[in-house]
PDB file of N, CA and C in Angstrom:
ATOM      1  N   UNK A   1     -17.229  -9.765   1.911  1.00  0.00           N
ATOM      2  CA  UNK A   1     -18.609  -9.739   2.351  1.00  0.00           C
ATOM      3  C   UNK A   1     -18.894  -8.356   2.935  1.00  0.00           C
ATOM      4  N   UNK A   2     -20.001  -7.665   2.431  1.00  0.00           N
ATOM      5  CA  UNK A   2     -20.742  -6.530   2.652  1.00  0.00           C
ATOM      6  C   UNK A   2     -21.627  -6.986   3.642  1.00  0.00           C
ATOM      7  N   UNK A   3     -21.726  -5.638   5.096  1.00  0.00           N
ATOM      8  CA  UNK A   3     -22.726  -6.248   6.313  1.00  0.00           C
ATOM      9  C   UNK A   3     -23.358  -4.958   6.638  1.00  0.00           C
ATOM     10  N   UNK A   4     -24.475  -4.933   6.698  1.00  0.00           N
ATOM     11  CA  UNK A   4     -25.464  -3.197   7.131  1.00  0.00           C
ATOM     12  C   UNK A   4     -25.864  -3.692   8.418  1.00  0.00           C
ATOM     13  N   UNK A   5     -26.151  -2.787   8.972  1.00  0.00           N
ATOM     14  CA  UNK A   5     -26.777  -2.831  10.345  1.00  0.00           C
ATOM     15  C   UNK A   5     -27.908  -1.909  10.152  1.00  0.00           C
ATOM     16  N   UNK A   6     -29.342  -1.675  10.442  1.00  0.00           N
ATOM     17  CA  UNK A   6     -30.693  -0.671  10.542  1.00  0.00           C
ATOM     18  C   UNK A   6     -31.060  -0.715  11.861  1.00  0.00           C
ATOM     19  N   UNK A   7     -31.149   0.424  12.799  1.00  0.00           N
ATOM     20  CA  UNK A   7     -32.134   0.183  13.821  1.00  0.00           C
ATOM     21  C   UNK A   7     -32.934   1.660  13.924  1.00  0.00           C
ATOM     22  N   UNK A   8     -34.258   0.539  14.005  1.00  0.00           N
ATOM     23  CA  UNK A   8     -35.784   1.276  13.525  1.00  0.00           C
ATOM     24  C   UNK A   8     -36.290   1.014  15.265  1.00  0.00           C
ATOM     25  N   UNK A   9     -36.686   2.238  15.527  1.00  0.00           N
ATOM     26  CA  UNK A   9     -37.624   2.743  16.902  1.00  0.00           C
ATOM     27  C   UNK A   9     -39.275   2.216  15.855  1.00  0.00           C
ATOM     28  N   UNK A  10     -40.205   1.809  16.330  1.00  0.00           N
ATOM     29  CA  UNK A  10     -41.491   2.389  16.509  1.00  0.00           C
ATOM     30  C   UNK A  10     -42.502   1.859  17.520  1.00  0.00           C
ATOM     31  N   UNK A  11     -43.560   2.753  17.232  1.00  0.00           N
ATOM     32  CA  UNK A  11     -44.165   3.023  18.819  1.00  0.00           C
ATOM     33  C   UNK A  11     -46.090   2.186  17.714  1.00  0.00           C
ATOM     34  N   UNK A  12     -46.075   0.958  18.628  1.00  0.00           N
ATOM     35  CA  UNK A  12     -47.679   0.240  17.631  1.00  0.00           C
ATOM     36  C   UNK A  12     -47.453  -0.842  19.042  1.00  0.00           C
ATOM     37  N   UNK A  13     -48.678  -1.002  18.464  1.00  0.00           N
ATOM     38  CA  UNK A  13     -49.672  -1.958  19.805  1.00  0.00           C
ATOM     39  C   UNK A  13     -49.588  -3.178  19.343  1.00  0.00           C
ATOM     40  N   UNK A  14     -50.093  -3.862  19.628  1.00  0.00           N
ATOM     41  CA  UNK A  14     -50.491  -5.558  19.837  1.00  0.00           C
ATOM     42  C   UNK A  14     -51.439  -5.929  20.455  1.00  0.00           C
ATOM     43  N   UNK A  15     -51.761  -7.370  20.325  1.00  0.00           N
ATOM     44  CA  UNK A  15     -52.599  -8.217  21.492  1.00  0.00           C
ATOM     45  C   UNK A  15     -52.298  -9.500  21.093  1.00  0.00           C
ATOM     46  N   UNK A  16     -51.787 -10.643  21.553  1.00  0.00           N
ATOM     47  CA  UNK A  16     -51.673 -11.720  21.521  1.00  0.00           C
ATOM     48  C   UNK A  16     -52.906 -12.954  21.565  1.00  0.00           C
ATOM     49  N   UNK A  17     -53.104 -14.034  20.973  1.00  0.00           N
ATOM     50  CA  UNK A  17     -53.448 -14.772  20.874  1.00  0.00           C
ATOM     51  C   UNK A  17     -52.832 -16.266  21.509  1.00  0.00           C
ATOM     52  N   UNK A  18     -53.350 -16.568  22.620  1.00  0.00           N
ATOM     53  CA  UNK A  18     -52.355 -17.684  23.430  1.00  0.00           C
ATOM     54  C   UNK A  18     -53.200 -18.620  23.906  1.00  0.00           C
ATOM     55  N   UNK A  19     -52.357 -20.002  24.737  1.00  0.00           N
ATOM     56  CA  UNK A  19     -53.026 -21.261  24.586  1.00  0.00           C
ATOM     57  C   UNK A  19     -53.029 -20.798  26.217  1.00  0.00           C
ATOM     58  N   UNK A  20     -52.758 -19.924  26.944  1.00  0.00           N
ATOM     59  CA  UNK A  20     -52.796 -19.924  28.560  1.00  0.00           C
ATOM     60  C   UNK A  20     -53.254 -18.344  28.624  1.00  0.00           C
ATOM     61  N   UNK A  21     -53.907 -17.972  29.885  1.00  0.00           N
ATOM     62  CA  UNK A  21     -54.542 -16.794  30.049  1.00  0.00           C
ATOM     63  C   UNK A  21     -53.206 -15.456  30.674  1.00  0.00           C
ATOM     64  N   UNK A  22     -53.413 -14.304  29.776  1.00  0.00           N
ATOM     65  CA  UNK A  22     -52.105 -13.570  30.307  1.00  0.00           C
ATOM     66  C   UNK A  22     -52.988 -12.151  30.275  1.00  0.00           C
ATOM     67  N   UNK A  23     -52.367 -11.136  30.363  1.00  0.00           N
ATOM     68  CA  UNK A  23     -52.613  -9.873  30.313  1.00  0.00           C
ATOM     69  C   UNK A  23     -52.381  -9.213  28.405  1.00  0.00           C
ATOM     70  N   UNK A  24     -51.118 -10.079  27.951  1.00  0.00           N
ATOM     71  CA  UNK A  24     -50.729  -9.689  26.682  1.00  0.00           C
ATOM     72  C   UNK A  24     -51.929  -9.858  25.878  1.00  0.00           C
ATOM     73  N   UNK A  25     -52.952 -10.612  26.065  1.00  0.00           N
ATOM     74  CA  UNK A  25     -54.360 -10.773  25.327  1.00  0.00           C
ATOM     75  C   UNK A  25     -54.894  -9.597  25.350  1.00  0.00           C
ATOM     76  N   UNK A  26     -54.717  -8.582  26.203  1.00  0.00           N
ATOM     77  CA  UNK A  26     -55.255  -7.485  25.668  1.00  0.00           C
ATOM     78  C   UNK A  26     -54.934  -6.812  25.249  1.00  0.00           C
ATOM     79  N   UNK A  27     -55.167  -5.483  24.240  1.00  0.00           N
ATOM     80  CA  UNK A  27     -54.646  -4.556  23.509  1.00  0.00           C
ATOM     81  C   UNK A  27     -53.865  -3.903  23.998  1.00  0.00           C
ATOM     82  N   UNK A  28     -52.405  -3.995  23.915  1.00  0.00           N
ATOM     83  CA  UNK A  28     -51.358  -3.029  24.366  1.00  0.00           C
ATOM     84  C   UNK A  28     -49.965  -2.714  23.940  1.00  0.00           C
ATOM     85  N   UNK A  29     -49.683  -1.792  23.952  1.00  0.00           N
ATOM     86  CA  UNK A  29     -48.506  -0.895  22.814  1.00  0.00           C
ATOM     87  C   UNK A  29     -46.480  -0.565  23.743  1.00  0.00           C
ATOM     88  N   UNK A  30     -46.169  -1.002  22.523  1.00  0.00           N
ATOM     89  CA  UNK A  30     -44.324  -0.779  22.706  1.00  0.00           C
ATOM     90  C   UNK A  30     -43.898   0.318  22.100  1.00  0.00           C
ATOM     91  N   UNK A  31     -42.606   0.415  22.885  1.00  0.00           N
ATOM     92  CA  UNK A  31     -41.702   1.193  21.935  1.00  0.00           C
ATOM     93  C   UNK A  31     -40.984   0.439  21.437  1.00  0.00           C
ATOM     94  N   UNK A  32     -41.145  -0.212  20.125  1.00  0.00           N
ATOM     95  CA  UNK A  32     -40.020  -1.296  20.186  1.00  0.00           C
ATOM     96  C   UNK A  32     -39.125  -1.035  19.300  1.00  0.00           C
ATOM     97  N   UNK A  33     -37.848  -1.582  19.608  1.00  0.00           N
ATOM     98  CA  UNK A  33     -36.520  -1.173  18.441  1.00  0.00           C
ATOM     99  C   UNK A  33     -36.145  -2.432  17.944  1.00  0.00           C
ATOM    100  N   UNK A  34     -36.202  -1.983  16.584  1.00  0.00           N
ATOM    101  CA  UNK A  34     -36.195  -3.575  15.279  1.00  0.00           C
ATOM    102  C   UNK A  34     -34.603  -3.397  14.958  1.00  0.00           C
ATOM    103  N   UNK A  35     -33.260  -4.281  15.378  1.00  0.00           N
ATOM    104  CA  UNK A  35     -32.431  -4.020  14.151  1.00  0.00           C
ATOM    105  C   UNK A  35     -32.320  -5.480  13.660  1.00  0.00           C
ATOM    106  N   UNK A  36     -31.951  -4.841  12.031  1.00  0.00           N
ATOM    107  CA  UNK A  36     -31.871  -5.204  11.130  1.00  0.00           C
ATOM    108  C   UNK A  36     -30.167  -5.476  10.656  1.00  0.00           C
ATOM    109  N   UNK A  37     -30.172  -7.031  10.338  1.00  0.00           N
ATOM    110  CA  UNK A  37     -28.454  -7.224   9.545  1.00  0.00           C
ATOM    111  C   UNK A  37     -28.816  -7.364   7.881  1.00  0.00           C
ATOM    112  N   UNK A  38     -28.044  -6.845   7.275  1.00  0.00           N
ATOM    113  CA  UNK A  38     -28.110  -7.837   6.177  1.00  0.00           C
ATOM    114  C   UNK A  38     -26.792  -7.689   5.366  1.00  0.00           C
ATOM    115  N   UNK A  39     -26.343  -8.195   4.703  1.00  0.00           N
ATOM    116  CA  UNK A  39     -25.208  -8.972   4.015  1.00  0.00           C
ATOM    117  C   UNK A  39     -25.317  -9.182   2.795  1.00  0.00           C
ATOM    118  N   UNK A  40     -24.511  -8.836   1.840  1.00  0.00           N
ATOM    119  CA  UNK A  40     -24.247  -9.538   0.346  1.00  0.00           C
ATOM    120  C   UNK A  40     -22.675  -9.593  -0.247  1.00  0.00           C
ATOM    121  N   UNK A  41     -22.035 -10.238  -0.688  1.00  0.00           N
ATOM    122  CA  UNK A  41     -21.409 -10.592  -1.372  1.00  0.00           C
ATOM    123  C   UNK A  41     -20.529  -9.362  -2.220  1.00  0.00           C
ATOM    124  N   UNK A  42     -21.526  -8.907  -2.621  1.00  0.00           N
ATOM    125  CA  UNK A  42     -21.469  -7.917  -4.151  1.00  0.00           C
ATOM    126  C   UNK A  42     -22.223  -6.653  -3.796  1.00  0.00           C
ATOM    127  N   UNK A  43     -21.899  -5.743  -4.167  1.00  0.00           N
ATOM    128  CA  UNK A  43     -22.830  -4.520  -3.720  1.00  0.00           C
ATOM    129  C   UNK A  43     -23.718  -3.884  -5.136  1.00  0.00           C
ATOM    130  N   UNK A  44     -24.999  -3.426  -4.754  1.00  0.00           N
ATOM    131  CA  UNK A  44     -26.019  -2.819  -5.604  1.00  0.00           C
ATOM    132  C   UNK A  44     -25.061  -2.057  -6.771  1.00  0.00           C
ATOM    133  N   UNK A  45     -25.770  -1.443  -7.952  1.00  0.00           N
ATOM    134  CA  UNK A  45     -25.679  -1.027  -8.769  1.00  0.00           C
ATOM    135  C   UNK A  45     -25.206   0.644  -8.166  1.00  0.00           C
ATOM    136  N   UNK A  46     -26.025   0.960  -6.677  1.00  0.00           N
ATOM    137  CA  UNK A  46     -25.664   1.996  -6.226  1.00  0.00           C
ATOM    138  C   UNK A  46     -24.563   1.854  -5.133  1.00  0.00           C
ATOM    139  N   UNK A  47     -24.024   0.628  -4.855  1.00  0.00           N
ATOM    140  CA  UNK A  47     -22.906   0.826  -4.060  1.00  0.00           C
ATOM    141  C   UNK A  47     -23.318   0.521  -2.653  1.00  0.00           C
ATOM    142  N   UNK A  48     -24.472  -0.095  -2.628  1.00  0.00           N
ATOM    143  CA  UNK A  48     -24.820  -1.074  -1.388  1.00  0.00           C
ATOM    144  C   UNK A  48     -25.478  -1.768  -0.759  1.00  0.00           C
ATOM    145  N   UNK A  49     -25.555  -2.354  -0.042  1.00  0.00           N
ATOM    146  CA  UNK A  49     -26.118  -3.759   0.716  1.00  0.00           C
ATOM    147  C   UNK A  49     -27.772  -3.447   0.052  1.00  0.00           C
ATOM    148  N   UNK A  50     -28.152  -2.514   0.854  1.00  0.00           N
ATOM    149  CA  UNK A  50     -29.158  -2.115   0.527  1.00  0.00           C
ATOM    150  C   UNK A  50     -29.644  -0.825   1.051  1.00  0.00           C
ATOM    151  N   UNK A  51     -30.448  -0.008   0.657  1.00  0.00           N
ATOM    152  CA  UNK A  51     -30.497   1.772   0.934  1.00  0.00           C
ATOM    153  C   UNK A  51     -30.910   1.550   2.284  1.00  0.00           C
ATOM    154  N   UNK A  52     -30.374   1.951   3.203  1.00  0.00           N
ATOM    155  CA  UNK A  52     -30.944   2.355   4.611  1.00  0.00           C
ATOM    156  C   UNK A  52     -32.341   2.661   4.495  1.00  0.00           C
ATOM    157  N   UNK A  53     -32.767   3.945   3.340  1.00  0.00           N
ATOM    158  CA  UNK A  53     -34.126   4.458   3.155  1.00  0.00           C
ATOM    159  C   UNK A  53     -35.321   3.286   3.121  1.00  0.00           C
ATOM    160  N   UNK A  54     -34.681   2.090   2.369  1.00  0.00           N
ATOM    161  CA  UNK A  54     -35.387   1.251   1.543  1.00  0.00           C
ATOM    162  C   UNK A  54     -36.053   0.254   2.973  1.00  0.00           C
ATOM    163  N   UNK A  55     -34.870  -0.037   3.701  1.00  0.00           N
ATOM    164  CA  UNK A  55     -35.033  -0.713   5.120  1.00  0.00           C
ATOM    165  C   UNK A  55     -36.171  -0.096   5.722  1.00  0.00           C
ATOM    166  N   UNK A  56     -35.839   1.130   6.430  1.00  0.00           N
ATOM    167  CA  UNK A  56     -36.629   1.880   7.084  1.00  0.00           C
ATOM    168  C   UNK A  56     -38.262   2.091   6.491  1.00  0.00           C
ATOM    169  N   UNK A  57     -38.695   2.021   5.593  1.00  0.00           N
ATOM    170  CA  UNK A  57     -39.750   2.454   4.737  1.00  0.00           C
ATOM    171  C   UNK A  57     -40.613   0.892   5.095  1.00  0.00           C
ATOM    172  N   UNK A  58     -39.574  -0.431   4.745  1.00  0.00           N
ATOM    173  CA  UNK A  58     -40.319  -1.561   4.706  1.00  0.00           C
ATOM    174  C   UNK A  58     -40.938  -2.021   6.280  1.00  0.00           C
ATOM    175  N   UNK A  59     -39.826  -1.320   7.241  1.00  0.00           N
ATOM    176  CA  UNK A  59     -40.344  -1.778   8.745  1.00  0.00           C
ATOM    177  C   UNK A  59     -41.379  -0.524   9.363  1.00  0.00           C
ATOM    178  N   UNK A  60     -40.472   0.411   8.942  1.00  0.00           N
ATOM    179  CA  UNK A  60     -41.300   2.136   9.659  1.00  0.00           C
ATOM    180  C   UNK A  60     -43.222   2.203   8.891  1.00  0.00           C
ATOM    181  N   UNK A  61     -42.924   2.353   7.860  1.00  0.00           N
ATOM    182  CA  UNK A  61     -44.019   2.889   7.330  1.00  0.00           C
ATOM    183  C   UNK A  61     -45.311   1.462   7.490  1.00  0.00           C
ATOM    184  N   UNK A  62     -44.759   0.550   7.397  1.00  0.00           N
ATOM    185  CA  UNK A  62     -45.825  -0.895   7.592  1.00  0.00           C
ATOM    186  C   UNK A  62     -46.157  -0.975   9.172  1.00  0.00           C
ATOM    187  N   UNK A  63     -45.520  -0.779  10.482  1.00  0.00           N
ATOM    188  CA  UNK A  63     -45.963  -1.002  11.534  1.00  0.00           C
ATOM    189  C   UNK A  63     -45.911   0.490  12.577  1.00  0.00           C
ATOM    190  N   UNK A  64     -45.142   1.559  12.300  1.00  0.00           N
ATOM    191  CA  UNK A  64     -45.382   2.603  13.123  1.00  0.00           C
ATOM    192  C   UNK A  64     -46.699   3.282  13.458  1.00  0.00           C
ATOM    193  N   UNK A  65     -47.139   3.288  14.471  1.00  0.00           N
ATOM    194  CA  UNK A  65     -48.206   4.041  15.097  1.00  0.00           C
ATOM    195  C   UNK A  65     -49.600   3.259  14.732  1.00  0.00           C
ATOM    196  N   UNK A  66     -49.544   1.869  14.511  1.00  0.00           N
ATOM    197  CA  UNK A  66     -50.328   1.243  14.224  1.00  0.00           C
ATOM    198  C   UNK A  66     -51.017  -0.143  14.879  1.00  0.00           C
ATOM    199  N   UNK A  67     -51.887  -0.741  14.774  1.00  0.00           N
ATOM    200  CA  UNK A  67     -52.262  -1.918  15.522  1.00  0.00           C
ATOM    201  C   UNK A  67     -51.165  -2.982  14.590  1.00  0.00           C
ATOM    202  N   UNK A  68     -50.721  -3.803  15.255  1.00  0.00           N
ATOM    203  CA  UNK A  68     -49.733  -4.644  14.566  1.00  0.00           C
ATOM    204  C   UNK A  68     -50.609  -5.765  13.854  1.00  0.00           C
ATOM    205  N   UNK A  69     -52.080  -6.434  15.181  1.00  0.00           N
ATOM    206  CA  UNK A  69     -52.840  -7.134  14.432  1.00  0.00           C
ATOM    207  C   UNK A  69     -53.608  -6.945  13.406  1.00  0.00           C
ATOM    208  N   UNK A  70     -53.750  -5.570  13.127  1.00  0.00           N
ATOM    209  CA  UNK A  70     -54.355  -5.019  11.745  1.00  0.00           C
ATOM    210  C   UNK A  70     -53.331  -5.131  10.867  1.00  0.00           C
ATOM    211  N   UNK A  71     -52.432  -5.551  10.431  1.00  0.00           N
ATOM    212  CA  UNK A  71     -51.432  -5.547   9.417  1.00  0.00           C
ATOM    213  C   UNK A  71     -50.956  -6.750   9.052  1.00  0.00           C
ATOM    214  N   UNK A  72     -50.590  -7.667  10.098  1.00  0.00           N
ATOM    215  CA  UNK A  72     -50.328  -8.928   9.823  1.00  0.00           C
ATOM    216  C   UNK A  72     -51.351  -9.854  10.141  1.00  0.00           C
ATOM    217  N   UNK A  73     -51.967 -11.173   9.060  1.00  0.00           N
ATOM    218  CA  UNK A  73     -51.897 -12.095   9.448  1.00  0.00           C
ATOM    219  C   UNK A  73     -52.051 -13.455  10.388  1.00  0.00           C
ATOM    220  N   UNK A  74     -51.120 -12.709  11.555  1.00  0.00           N
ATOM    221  CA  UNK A  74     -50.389 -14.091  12.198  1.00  0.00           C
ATOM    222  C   UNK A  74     -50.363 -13.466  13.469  1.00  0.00           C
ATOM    223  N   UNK A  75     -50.077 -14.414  14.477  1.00  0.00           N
ATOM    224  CA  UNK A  75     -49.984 -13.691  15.743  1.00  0.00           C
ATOM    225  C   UNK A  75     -48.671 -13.234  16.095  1.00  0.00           C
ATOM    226  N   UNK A  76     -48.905 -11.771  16.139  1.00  0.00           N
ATOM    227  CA  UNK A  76     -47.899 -10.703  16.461  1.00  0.00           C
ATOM    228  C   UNK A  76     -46.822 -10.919  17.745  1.00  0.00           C
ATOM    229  N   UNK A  77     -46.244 -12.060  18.254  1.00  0.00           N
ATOM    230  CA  UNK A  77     -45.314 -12.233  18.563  1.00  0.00           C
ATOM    231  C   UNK A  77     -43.681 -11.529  18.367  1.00  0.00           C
ATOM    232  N   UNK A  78     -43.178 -10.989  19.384  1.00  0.00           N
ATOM    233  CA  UNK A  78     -41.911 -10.437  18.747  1.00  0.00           C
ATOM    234  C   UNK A  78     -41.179 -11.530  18.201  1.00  0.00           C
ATOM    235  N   UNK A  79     -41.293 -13.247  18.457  1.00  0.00           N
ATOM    236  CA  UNK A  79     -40.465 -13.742  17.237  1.00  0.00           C
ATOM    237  C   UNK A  79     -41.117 -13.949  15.991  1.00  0.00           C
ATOM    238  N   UNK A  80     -42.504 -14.063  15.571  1.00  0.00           N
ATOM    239  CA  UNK A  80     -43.131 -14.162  14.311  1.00  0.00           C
ATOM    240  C   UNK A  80     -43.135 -12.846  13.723  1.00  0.00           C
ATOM    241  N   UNK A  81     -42.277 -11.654  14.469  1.00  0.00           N
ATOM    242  CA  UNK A  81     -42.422 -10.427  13.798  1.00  0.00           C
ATOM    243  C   UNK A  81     -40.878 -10.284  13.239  1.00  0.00           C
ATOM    244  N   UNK A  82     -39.957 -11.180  13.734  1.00  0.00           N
ATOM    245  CA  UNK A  82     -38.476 -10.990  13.439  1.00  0.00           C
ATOM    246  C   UNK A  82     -38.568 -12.040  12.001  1.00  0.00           C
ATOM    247  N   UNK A  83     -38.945 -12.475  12.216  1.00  0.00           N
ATOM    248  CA  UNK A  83     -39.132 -13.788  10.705  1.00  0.00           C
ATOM    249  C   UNK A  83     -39.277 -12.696   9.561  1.00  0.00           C
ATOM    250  N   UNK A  84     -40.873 -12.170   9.685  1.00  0.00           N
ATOM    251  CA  UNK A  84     -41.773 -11.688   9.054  1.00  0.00           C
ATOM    252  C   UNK A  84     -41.165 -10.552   8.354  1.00  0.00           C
ATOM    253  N   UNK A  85     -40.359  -9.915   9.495  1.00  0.00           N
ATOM    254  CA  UNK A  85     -39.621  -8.819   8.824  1.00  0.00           C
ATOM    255  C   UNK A  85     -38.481  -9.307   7.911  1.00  0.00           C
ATOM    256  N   UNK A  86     -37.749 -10.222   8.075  1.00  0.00           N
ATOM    257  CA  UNK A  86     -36.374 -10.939   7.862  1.00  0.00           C
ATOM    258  C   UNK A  86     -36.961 -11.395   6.488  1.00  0.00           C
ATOM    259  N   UNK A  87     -38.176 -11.871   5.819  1.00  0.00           N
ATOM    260  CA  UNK A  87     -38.595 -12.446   4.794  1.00  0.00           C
ATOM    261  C   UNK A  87     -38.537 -10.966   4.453  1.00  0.00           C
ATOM    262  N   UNK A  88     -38.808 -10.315   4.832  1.00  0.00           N
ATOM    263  CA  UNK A  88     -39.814  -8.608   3.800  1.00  0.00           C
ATOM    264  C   UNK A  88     -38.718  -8.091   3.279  1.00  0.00           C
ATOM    265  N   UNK A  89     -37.271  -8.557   3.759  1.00  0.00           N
ATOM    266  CA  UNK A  89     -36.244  -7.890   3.484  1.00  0.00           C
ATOM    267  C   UNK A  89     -34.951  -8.776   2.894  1.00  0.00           C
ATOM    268  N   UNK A  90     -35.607 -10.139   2.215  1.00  0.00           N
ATOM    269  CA  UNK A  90     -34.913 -11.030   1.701  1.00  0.00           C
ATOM    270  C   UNK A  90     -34.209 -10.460   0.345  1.00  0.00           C
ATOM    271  N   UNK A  91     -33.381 -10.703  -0.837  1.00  0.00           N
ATOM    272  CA  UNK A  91     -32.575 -12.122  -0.172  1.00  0.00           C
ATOM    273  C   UNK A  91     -31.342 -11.925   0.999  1.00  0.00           C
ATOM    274  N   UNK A  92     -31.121 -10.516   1.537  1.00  0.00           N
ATOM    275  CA  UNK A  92     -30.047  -9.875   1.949  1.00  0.00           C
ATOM    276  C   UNK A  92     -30.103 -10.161   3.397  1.00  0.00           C
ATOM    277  N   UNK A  93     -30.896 -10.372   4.094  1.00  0.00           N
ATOM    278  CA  UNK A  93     -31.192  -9.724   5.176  1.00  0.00           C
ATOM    279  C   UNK A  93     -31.080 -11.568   5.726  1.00  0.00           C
ATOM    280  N   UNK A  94     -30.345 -11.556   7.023  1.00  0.00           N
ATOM    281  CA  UNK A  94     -30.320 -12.650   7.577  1.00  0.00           C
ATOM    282  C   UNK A  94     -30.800 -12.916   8.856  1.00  0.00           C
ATOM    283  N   UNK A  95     -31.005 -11.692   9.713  1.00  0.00           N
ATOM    284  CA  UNK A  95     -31.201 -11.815  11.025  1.00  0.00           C
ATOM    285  C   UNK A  95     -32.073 -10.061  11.777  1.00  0.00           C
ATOM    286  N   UNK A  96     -33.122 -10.647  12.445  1.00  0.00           N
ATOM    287  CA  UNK A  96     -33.462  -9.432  13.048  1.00  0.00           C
ATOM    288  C   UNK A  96     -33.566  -9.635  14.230  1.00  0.00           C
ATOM    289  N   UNK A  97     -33.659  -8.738  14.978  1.00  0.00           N
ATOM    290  CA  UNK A  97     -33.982  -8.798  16.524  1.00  0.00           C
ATOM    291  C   UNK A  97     -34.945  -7.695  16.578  1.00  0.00           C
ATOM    292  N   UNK A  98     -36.180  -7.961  17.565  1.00  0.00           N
ATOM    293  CA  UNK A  98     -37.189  -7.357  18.133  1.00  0.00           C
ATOM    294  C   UNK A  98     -37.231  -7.020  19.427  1.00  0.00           C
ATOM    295  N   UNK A  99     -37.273  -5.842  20.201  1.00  0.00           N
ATOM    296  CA  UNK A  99     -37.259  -5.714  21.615  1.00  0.00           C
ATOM    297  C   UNK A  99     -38.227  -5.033  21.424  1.00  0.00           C
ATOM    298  N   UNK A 100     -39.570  -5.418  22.403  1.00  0.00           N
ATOM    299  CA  UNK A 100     -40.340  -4.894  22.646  1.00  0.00           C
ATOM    300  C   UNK A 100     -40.538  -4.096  23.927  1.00  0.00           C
ATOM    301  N   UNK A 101     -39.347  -4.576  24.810  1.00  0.00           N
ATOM    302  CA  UNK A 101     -38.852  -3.667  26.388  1.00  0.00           C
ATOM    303  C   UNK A 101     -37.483  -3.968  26.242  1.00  0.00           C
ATOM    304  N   UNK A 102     -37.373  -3.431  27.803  1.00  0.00           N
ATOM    305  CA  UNK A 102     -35.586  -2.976  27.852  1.00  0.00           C
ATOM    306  C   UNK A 102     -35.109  -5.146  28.264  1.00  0.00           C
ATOM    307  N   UNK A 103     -35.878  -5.700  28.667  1.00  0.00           N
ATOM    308  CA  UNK A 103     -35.691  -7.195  29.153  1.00  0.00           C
ATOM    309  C   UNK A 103     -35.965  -8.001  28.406  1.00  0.00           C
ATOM    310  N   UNK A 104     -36.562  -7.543  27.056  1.00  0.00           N
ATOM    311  CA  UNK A 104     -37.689  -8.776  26.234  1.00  0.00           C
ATOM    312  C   UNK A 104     -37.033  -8.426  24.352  1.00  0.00           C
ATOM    313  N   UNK A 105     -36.266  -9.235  23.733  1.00  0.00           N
ATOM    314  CA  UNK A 105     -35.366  -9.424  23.002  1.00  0.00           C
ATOM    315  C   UNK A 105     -35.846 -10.544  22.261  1.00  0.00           C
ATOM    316  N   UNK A 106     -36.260 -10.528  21.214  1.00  0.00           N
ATOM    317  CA  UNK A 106     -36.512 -12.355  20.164  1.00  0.00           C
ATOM    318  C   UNK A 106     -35.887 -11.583  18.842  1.00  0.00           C
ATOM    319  N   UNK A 107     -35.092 -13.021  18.309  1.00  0.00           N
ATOM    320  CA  UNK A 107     -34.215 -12.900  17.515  1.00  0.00           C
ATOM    321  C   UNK A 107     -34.608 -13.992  16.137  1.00  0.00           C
ATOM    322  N   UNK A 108     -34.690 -13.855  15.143  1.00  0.00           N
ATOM    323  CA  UNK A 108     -34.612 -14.709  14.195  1.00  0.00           C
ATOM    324  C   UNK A 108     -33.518 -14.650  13.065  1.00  0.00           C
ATOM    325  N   UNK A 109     -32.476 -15.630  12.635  1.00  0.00           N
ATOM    326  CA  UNK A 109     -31.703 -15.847  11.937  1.00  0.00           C
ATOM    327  C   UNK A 109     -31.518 -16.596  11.387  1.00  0.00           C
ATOM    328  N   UNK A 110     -31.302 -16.436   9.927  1.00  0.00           N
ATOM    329  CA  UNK A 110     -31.526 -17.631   8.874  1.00  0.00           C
ATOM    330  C   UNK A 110     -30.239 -18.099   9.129  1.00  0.00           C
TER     331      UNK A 110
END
């Protein structure tokens, strides 16, 4: 078994959508660091899991320096963003973690 590790810095905002009144309802921005696992069996035609470049491009270039709710969907939660990413980077990819601070960590793993 083949295992990659990616960890992607970027700096994009948010605002939450919630059933109780918070501050996160309003528009406001992380530095957050995404890593990325993923795993296969067998390695690419080029000799691996998958291109680091290829990772970075699907998380960097879709959410850096950007409103997160302009891009997705769904409410921008750091765990509906570990899913979200974890699908974008299927079939390889099993698990991400999202820190949006140095205390605040959500993890999704298939």
């Amino acid at each position: 078994m083949y295992e990659v590790k990616k960890r992607i810095e970027i700096s994009a905002a948010h605002r939450l959508s919630l059933s109780y009144e918070s501050k996160c309802e309003n528009l406001h921005g992380h530095n957050w660091i995404i890593d990325v696992y993923l795993r296969s069996e067998e390695l690419n035609e080029d000799g691996m899991v998958m291109d680091f470049t290829h990772i970075k491009r699907q998380i960097q270039d879709r959410f850096d320096h950007k409103v997160i709710n302009d891009v997705v969907d769904f409410n921008p939660t750091a765990e509906n963003l570990a899913k979200y990413i974890c699908d974008a980077l299927a079939p390889c990819c099993y698990r991400v973690d999202v820190q949006e601070s140095i205390d605040n960590i959500a993890s999704y793993i298939k």
